[in-house]
Protein backbone atom coordinates (compact mmCIF):
# COMPACT_ATOMS: atom_id res chain seq x y z
CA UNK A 1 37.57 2.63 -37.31
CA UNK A 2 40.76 4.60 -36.12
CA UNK A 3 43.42 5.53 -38.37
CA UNK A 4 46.80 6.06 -36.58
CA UNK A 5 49.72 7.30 -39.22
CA UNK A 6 52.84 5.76 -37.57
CA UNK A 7 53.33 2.22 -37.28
CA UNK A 8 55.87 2.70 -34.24
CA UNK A 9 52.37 3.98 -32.05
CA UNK A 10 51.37 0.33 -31.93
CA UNK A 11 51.86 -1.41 -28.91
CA UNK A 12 55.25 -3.64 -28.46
CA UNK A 13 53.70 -6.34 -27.07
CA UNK A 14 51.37 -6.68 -30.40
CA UNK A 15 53.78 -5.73 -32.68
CA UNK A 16 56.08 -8.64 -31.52
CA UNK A 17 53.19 -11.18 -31.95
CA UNK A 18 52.30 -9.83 -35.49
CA UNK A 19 55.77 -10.75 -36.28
CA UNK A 20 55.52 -14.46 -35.07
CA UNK A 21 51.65 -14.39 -36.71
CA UNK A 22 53.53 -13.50 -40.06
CA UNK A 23 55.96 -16.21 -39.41
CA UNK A 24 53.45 -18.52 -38.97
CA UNK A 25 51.59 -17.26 -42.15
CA UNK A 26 54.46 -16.91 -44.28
CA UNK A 27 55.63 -20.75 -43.51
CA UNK A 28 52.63 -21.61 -44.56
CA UNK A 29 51.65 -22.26 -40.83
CA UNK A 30 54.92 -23.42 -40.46
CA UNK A 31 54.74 -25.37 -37.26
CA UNK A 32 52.23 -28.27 -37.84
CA UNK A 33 52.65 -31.71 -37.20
CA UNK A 34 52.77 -34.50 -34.85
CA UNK A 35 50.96 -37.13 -34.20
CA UNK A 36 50.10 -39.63 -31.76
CA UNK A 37 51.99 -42.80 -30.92
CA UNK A 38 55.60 -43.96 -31.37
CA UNK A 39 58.23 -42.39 -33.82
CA UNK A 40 57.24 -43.25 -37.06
CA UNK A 41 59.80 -44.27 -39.81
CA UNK A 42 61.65 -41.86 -41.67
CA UNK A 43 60.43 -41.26 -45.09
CA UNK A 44 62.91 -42.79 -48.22
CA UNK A 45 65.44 -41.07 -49.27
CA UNK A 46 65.23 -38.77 -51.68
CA UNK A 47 66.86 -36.18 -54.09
CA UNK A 48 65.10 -32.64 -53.28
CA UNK A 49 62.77 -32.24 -56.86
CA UNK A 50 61.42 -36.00 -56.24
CA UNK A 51 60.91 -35.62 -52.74
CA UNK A 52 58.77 -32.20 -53.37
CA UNK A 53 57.29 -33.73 -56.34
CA UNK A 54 55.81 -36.14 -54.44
CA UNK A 55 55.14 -34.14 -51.68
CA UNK A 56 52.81 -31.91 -54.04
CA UNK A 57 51.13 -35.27 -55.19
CA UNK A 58 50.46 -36.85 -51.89
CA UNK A 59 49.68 -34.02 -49.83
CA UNK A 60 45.86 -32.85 -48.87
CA UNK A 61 45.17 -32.36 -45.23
CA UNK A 62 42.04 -31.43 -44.51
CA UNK A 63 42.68 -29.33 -41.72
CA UNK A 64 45.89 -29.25 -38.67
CA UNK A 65 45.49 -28.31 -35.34
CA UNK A 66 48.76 -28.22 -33.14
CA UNK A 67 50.20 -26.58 -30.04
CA UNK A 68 53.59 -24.69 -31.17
CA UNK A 69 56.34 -23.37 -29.61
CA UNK A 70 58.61 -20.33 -30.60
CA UNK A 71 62.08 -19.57 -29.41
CA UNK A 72 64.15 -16.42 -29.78
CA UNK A 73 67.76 -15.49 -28.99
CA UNK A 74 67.29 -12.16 -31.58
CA UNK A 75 67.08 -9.59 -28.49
CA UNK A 76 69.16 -10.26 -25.52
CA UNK A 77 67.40 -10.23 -22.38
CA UNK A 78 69.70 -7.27 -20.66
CA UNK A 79 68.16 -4.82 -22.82
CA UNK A 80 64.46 -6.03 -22.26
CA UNK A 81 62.07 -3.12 -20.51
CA UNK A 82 59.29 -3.73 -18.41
CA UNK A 83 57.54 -6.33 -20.59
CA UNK A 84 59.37 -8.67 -23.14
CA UNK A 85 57.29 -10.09 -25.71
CA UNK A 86 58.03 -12.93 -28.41
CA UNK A 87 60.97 -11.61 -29.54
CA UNK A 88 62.49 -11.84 -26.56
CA UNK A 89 60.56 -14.40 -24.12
CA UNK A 90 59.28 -16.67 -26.85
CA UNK A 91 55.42 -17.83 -27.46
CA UNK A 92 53.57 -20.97 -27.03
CA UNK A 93 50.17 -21.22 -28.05
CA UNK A 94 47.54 -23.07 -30.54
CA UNK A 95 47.61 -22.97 -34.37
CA UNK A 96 44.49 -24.10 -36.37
CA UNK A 97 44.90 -24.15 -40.02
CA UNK A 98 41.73 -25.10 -42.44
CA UNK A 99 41.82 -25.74 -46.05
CA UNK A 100 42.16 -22.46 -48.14
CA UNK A 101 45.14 -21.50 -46.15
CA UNK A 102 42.51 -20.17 -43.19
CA UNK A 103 44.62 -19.77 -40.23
CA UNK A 104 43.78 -19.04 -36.44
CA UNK A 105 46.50 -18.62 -33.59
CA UNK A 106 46.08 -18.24 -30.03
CA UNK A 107 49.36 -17.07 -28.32
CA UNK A 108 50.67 -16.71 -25.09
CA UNK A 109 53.97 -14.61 -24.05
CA UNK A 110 55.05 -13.33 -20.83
CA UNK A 111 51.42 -12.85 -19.29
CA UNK A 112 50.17 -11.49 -22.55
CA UNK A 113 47.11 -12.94 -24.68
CA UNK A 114 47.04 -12.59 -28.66
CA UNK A 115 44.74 -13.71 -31.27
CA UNK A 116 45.75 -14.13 -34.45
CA UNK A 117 43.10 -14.89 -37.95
CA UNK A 118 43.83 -15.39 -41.31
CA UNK A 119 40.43 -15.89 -43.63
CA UNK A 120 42.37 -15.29 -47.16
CA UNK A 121 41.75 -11.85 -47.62
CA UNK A 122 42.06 -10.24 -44.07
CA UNK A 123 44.77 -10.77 -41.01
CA UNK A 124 43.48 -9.71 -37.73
CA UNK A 125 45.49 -9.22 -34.33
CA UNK A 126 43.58 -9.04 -31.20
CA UNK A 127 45.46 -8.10 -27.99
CA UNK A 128 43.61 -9.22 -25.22
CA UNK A 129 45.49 -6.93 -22.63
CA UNK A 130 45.22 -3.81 -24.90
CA UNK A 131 41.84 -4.31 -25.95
CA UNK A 132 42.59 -3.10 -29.35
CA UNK A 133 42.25 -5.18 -32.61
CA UNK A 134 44.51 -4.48 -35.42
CA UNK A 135 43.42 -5.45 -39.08
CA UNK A 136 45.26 -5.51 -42.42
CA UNK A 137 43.73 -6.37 -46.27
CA UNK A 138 45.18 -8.74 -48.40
CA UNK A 139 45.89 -6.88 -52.03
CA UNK A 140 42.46 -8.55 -53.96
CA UNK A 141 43.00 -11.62 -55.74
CA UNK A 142 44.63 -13.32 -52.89
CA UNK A 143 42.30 -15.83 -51.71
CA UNK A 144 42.34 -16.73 -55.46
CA UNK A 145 45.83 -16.88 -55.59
CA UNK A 146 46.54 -19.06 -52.73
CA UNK A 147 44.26 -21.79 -54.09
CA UNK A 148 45.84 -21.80 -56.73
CA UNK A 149 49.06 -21.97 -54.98
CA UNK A 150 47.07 -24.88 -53.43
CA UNK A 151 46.44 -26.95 -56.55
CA UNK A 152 49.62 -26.59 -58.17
CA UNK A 153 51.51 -29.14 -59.31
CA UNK A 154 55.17 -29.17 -60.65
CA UNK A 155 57.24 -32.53 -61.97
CA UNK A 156 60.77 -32.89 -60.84
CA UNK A 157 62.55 -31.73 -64.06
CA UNK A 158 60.39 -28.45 -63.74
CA UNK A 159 61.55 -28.72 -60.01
CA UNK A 160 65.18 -29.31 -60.72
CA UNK A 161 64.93 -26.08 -63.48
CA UNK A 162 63.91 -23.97 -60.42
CA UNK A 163 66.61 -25.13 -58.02
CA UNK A 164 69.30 -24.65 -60.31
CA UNK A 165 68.13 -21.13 -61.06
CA UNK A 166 68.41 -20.33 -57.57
CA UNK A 167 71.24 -22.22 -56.89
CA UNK A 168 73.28 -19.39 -58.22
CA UNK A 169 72.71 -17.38 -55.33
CA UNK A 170 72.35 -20.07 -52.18
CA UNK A 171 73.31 -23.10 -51.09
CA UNK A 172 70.38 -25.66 -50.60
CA UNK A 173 71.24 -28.79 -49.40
CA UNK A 174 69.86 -32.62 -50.17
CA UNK A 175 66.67 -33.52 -47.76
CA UNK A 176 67.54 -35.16 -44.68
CA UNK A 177 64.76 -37.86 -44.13
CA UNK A 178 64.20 -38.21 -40.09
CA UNK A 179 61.50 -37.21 -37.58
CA UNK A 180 60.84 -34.07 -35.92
CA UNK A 181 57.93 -33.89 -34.20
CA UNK A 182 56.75 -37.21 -33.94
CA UNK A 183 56.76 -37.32 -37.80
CA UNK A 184 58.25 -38.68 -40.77
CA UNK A 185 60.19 -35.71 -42.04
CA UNK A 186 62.72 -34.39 -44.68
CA UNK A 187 64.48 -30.98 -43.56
CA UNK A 188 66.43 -28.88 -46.02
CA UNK A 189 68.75 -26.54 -45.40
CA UNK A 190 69.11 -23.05 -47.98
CA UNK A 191 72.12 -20.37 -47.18
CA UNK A 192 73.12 -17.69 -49.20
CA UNK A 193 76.06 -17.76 -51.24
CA UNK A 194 77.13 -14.02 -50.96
CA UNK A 195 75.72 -11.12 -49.76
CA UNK A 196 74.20 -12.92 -47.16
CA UNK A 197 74.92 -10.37 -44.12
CA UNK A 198 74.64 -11.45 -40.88
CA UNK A 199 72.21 -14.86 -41.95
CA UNK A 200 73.93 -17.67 -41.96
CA UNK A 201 70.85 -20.25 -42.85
CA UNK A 202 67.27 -21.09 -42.44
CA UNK A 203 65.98 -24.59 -42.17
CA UNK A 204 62.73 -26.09 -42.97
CA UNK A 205 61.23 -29.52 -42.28
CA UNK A 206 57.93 -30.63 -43.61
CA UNK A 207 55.57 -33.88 -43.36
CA UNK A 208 55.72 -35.36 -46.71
CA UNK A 209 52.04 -37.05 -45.91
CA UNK A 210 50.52 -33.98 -45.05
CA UNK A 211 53.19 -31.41 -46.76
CA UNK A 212 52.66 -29.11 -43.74
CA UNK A 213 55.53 -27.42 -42.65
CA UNK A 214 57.00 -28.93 -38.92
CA UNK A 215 59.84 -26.19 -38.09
CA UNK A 216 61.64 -23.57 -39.39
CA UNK A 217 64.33 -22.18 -37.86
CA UNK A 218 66.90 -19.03 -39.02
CA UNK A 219 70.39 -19.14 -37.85
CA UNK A 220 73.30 -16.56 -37.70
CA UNK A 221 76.69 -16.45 -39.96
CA UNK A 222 78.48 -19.00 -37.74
CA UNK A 223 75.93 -20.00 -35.22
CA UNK A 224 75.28 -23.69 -34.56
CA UNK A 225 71.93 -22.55 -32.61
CA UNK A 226 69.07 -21.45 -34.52
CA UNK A 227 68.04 -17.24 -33.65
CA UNK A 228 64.47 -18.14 -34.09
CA UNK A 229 62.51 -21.18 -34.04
CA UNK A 230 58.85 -22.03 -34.63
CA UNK A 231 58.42 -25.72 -34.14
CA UNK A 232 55.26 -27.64 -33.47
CA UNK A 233 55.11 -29.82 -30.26
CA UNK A 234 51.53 -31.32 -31.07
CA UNK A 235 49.82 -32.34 -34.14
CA UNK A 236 46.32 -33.64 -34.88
CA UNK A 237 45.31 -34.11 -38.51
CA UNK A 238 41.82 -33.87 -38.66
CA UNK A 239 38.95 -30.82 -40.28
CA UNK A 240 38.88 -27.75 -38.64
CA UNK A 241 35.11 -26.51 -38.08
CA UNK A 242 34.62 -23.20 -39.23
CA UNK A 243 33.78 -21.56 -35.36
CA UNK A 244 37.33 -22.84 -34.74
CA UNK A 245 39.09 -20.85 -37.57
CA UNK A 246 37.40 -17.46 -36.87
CA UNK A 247 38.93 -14.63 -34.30
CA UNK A 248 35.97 -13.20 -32.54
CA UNK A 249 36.75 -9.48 -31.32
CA UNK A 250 33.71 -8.28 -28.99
CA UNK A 251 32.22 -5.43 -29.57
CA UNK A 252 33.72 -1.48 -28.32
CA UNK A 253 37.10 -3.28 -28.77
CA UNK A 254 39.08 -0.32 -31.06
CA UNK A 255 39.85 -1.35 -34.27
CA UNK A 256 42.79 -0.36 -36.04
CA UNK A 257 42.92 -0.43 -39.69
CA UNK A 258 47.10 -1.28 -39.86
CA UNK A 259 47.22 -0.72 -44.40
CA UNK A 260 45.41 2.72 -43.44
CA UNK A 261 47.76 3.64 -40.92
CA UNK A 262 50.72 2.59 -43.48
CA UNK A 263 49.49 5.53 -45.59
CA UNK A 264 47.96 5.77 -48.88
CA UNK A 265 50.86 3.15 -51.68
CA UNK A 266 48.96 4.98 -54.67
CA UNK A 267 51.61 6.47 -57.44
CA UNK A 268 51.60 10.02 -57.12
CA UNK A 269 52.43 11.03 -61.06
CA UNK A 270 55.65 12.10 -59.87
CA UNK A 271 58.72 10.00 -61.31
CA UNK A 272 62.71 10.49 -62.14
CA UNK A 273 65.55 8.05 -63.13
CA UNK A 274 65.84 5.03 -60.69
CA UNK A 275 69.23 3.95 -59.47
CA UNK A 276 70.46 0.34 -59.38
CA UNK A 277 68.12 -1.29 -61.56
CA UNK A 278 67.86 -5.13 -61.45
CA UNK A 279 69.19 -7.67 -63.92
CA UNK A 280 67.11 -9.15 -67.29
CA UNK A 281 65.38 -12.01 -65.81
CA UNK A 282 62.77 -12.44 -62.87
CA UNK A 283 65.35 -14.12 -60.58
CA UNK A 284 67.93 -11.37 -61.27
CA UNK A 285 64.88 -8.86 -60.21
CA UNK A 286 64.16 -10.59 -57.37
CA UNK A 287 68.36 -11.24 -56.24
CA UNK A 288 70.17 -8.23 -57.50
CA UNK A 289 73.97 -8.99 -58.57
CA UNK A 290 74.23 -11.23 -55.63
CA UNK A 291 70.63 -11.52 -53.57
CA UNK A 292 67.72 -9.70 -53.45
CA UNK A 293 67.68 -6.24 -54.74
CA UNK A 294 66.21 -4.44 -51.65
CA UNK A 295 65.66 -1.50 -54.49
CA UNK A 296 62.58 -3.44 -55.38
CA UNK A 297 60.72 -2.58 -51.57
CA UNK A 298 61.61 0.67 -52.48
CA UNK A 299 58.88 0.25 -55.54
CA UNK A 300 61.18 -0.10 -58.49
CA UNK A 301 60.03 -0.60 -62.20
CA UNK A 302 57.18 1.10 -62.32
CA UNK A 303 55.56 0.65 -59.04
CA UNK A 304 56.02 2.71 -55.97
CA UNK A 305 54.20 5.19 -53.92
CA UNK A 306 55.83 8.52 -55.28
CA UNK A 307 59.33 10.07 -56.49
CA UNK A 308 62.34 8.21 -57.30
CA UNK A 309 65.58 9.02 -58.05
CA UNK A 310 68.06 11.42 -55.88
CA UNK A 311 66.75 15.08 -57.49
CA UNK A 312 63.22 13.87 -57.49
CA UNK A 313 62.73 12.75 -54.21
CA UNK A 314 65.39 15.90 -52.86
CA UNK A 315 62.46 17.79 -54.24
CA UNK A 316 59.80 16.11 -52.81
CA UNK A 317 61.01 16.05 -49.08
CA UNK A 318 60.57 18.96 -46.43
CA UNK A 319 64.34 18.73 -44.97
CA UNK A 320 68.08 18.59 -46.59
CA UNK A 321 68.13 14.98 -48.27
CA UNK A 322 71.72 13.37 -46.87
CA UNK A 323 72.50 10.88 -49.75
CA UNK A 324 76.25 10.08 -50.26
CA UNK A 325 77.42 8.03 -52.97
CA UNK A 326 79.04 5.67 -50.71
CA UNK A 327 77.80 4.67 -47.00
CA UNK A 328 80.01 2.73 -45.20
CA UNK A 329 81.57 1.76 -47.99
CA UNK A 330 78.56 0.38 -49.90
CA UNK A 331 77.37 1.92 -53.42
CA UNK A 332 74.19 4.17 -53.48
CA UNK A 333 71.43 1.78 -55.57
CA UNK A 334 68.12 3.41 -54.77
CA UNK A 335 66.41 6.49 -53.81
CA UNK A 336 62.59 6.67 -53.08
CA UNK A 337 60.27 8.85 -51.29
CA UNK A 338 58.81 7.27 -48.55
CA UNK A 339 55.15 8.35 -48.02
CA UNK A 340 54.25 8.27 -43.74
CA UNK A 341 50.54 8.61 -44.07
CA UNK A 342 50.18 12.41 -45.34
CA UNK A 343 53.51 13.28 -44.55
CA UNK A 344 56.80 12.65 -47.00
CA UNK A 345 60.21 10.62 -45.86
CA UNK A 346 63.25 9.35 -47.88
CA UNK A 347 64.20 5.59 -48.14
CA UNK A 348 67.67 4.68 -49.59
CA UNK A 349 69.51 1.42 -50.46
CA UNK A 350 73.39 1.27 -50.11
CA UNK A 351 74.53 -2.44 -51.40
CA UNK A 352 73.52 -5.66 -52.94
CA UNK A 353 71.83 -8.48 -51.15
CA UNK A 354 71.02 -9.15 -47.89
CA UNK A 355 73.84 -7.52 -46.59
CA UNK A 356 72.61 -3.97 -48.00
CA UNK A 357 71.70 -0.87 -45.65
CA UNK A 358 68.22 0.53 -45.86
CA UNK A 359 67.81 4.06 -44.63
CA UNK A 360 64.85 6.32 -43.93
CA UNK A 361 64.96 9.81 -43.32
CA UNK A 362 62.00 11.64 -42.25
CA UNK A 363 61.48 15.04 -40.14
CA UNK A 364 61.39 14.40 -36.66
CA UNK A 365 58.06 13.05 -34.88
CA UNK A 366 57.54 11.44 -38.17
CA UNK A 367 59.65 8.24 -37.57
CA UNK A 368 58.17 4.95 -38.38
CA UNK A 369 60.08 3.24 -35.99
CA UNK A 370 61.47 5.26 -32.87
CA UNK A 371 63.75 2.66 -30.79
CA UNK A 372 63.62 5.28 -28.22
CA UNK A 373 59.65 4.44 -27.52
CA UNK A 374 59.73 0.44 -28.25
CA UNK A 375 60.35 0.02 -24.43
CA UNK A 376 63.95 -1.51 -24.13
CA UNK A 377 66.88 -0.52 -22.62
CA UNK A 378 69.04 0.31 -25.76
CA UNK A 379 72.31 1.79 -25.28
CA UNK A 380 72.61 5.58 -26.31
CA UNK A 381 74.96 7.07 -28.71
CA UNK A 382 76.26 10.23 -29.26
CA UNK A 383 77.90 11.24 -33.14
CA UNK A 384 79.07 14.86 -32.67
CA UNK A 385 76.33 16.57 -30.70
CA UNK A 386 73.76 14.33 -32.49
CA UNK A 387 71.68 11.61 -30.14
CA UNK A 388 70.68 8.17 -30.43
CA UNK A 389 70.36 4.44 -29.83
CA UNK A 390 71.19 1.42 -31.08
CA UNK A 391 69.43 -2.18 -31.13
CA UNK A 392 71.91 -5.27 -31.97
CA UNK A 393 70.70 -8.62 -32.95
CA UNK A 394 72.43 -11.95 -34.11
CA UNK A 395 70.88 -10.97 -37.81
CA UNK A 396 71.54 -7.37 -37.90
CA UNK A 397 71.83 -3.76 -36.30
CA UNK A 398 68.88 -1.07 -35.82
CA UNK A 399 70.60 2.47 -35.20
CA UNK A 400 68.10 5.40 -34.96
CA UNK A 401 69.88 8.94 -34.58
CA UNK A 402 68.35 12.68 -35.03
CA UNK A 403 70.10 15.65 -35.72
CA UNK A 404 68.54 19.24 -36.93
CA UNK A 405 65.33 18.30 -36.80
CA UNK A 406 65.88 15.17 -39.33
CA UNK A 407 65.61 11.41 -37.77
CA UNK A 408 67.78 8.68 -39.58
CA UNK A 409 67.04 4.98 -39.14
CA UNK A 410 69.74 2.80 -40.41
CA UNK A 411 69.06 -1.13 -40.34
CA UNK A 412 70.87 -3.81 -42.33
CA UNK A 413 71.80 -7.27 -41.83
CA UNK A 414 75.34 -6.22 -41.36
CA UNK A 415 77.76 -5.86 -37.81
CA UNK A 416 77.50 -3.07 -35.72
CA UNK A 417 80.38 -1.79 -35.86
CA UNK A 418 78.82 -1.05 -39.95
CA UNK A 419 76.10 0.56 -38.69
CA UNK A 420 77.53 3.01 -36.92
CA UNK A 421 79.85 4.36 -39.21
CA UNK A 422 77.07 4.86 -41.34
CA UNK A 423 75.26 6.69 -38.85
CA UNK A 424 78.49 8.77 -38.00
CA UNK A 425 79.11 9.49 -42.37
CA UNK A 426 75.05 10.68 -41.97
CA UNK A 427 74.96 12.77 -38.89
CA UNK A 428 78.79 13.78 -38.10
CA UNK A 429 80.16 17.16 -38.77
């Protein structure tokens, strides 16, 4: 096994596919379905709770295979390098999903070959080209979990109590019943209310039959074409043989161990008064005052990997902590050291919601994500003396400057315009 300590060392051109292979794994292999012959009809009409009430009830695949496609207009092509990768050139490739929630993917983008397994417990990426496999653990319990996730169950009224619960933070429309796919369909679209940043929507469309997921697609704040979409162009429903579900890696392939390379999430005994702690109930925890409370990554109540609080984690850091009250006009809500395998960082939350800027400070060399090395052609900026660049996306803005030996990353779904200023109010003398 190899341990590397910074996830930024991994190769672009697998780091781009383990983002569509956690797409596909956090839609629940969002991109099945089709089948053949002529359109089928659309499914009744229905009120949302009913239509996944039944949905739950009906559906029981035995196993999906189906030949996807994924789009992307999240990195404009001007600024691609060399190489692109799914994030800029798209995928196509071959999704096999078996009952448990095993998953196999075998994508194709821009020349470049990548296997992708899910058994319940462990997600491997192979890259072909790179000969390198990279490997993550699922926390235990989670094979467990997701059958149960499987097997449950929920009436309408306990349906309806959900959706009006979350209602208070996003919009989720009625179920549209059509066909995408070559299948009867409903599609539902969810936006947030406020807070949102730069997302304007995400919409999903499942199979009511089969209750696999045929597209999902994220749009922009006023953008009538989706940023990213994973849609499936081919399904057959049908069991999955067990050969078919594995990703083989041959042997002397290097393995990297990605949760090592993350660094050790264990508390450290070291604890001070959290900022910005979430409401009273579980939704509030999850949302904040108006979405999620990104002060929950950050390992708030209770969990965490080490110091919290601004004189804590000022004290736990090898370099002069820069943590105004205000950032770009957003309220300081958390402060956490960030642990970078052996080595110490700083991450901070400015804002509520999706619209909140996350920033990590670390000594420089210790980044955990260097824009400078991820192979594009980012515009450089300059803030008094201080160098960096920039990445801009129809969801949000990626600014990475160092000054004195300190390297701040500032990313939030917000304009860039936002970004910088923060990265001027951080670096600027």
């Amino acid at each position: 096994m190899t341990r590397i300590p910074q996830i930024d060392r991994l190769p672009r051109r697998v780091l781009t596919p383990l983002a569509v292979g956690a797409l596909v794994l956090g839609g629940g292999a969002a991109a099945l379905a089709s089948s053949a012959g002529g359109e089928p009809a659309p499914p009744p009409a229905k009120s949302l709770p009913r239509a996944l009430a039944d949905t739950m009830k009906s559906a029981d695949a035995p196993g999906v295979t189906a030949n996807v496609g994924f789009t992307s207009r999240l990195i404009d092509g001007s600024v691609r390098g060399s190489s692109g990768g799914p994030l800029i050139d798209g995928a196509t490739g071959t999704i096999r999903v078996g009952r448990g929630w095993r998953l196999a993917a075998d994508l194709q983008s821009g020349g470049h070959r990548v296997q992708v397994g899910f058994d319940g417990r462990r997600l491997t990426v192979y890259d072909h080209d790179g000969k390198t496999a990279y490997t993550a653990t699922a926390p235990a319990g989670t094979d467990q979990l997701l059958s149960a996730l499987s097997a449950f169950r929920a009436s309408p009224q306990m349906i309806e109590m959900a959706l009006a619960a979350a209602r208070r933070f996003v919009d989720v429309s009625d179920p549209r019943a059509g066909n995408v796919a070559g299948r009867p369909a409903y599609t539902v679209r969810v936006a947030p209310k406020h807070d949102g940043g730069l997302l304007g929507a995400i919409e999903v469309a499942w199979d009511p039959e089969t209750g696999t997921p045929l597209r999902l697609a994220v749009y922009a704040h006023g953008e009538r074409q989706p940023v990213l979409d994973l849609a499936a162009e081919d399904v057959r429903v049908a069991p999955v043989a067990a050969e078919d579900l594995r990703v083989d890696v041959p042997e002397g392939v290097r393995t990297v161990r990605i949760d090592e390379a993350i660094g050790d999430r264990r508390p450290r005994g070291r604890s001070g008064p959290r900022e910005g702690a979430a409401g009273d109930s579980a939704l509030e925890a999850l949302a904040g005052k108006g979405g999620p409370d990104l002060s929950l990554l950050l390992g708030g109540r209770g969990g965490g990997s080490g110091a919290s609080g601004l004189a804590a984690v000022r004290k736990a850091v090898p370099f002069d902590l820069v943590a105004p009250a205000e950032l770009a006009g957003l309220p300081r809500k958390a402060v956490r050291e960030l642990r970078i395998g052996n080595r110490s960082g700083a991450a901070l939350v400015y804002g509520d919601g999706l619209g909140a800027l996350v920033v990590l400070q670390t000594r420089t060399g210790d980044d955990p994500l260097d824009l400078a090395r991820t192979g594009l052609r980012l515009p450089e900026l300059a803030i008094d003396g201080a160098t960096g660049r920039e990445l801009a996306t129809p969801l949000g803005t990626v600014v990475s400057v160092r000054r004195d030996g300190v390297s701040h990353l500032i990313a939030g779904s917000v304009p860039t315009a936002a970004a910088e200023a923060a990265a001027r109010q951080l670096v600027g003398r």
